[in-house]
Protein backbone atom coordinates (compact mmCIF):
# COMPACT_ATOMS: atom_id res chain seq x y z
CA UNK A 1 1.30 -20.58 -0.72
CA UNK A 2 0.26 -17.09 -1.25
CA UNK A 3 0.23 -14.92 -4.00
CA UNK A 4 1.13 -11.08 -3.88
CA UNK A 5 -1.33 -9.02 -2.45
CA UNK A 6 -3.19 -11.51 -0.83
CA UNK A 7 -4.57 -10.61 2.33
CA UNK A 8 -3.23 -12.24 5.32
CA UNK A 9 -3.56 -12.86 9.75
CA UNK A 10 -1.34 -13.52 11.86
CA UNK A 11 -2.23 -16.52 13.60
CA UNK A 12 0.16 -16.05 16.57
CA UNK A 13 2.12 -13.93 18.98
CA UNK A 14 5.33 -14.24 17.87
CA UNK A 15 5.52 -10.59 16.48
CA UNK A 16 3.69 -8.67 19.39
CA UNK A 17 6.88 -7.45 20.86
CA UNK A 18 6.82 -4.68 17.29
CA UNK A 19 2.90 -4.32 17.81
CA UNK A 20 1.47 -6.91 15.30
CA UNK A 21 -0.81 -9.33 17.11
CA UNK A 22 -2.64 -12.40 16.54
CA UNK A 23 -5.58 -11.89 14.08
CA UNK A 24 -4.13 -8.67 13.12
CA UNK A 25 -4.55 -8.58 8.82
CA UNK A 26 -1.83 -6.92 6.50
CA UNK A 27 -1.29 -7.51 2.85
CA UNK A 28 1.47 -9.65 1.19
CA UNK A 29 3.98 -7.02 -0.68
CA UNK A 30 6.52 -9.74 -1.71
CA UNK A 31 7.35 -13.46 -1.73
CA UNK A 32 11.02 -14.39 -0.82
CA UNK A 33 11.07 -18.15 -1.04
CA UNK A 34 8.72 -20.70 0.34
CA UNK A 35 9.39 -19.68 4.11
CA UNK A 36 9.01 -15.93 4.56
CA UNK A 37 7.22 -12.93 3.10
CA UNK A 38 7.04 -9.13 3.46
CA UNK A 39 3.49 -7.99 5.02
CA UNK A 40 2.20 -4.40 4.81
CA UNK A 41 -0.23 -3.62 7.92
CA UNK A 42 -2.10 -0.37 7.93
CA UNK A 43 -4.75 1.62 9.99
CA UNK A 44 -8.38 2.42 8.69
CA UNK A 45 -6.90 5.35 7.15
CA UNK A 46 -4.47 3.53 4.98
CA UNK A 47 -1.41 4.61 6.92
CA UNK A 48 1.45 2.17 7.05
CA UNK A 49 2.11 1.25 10.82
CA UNK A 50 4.11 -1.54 10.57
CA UNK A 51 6.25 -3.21 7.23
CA UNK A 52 7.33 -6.95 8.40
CA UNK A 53 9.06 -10.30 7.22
CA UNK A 54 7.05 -12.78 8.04
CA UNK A 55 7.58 -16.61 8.41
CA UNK A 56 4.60 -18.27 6.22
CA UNK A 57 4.05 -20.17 8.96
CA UNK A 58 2.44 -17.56 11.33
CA UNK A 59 0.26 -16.24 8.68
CA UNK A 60 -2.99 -18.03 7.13
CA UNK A 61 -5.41 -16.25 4.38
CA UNK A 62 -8.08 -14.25 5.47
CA UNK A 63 -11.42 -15.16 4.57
CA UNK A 64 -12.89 -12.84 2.62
């Protein structure tokens, strides 16, 4: 399970059709339940480009 602010990837496609792709990394901003979770992805500037529910299940944690 993660906790907030974690960082997370994606570890499939499922989400490429909004322009978040496999390996892409984005930040856990809340926990709903045990199934999904809100990820924040931003550029190298720290711009927001995509806000997302996720199901856990297409994320793992990033190794650090």
């Amino acid at each position: 399970m993660f906790k907030l602010f974690d960082i997370v990837r994606v570890t499939n496609e499922d989400y490429s059709n909004i322009g978040i792709h496999k390996g892409d990394t984005g930040t856990v901003l809340e926990i709903y339940d045990d199934k999904c979770c809100e990820v924040e992805f931003c550029d190298e500037n720290g711009i927001t480009y995509a806000l997302q529910t996720f199901y856990i299940k297409d994320l793992e944690l990033k190794d650090l």
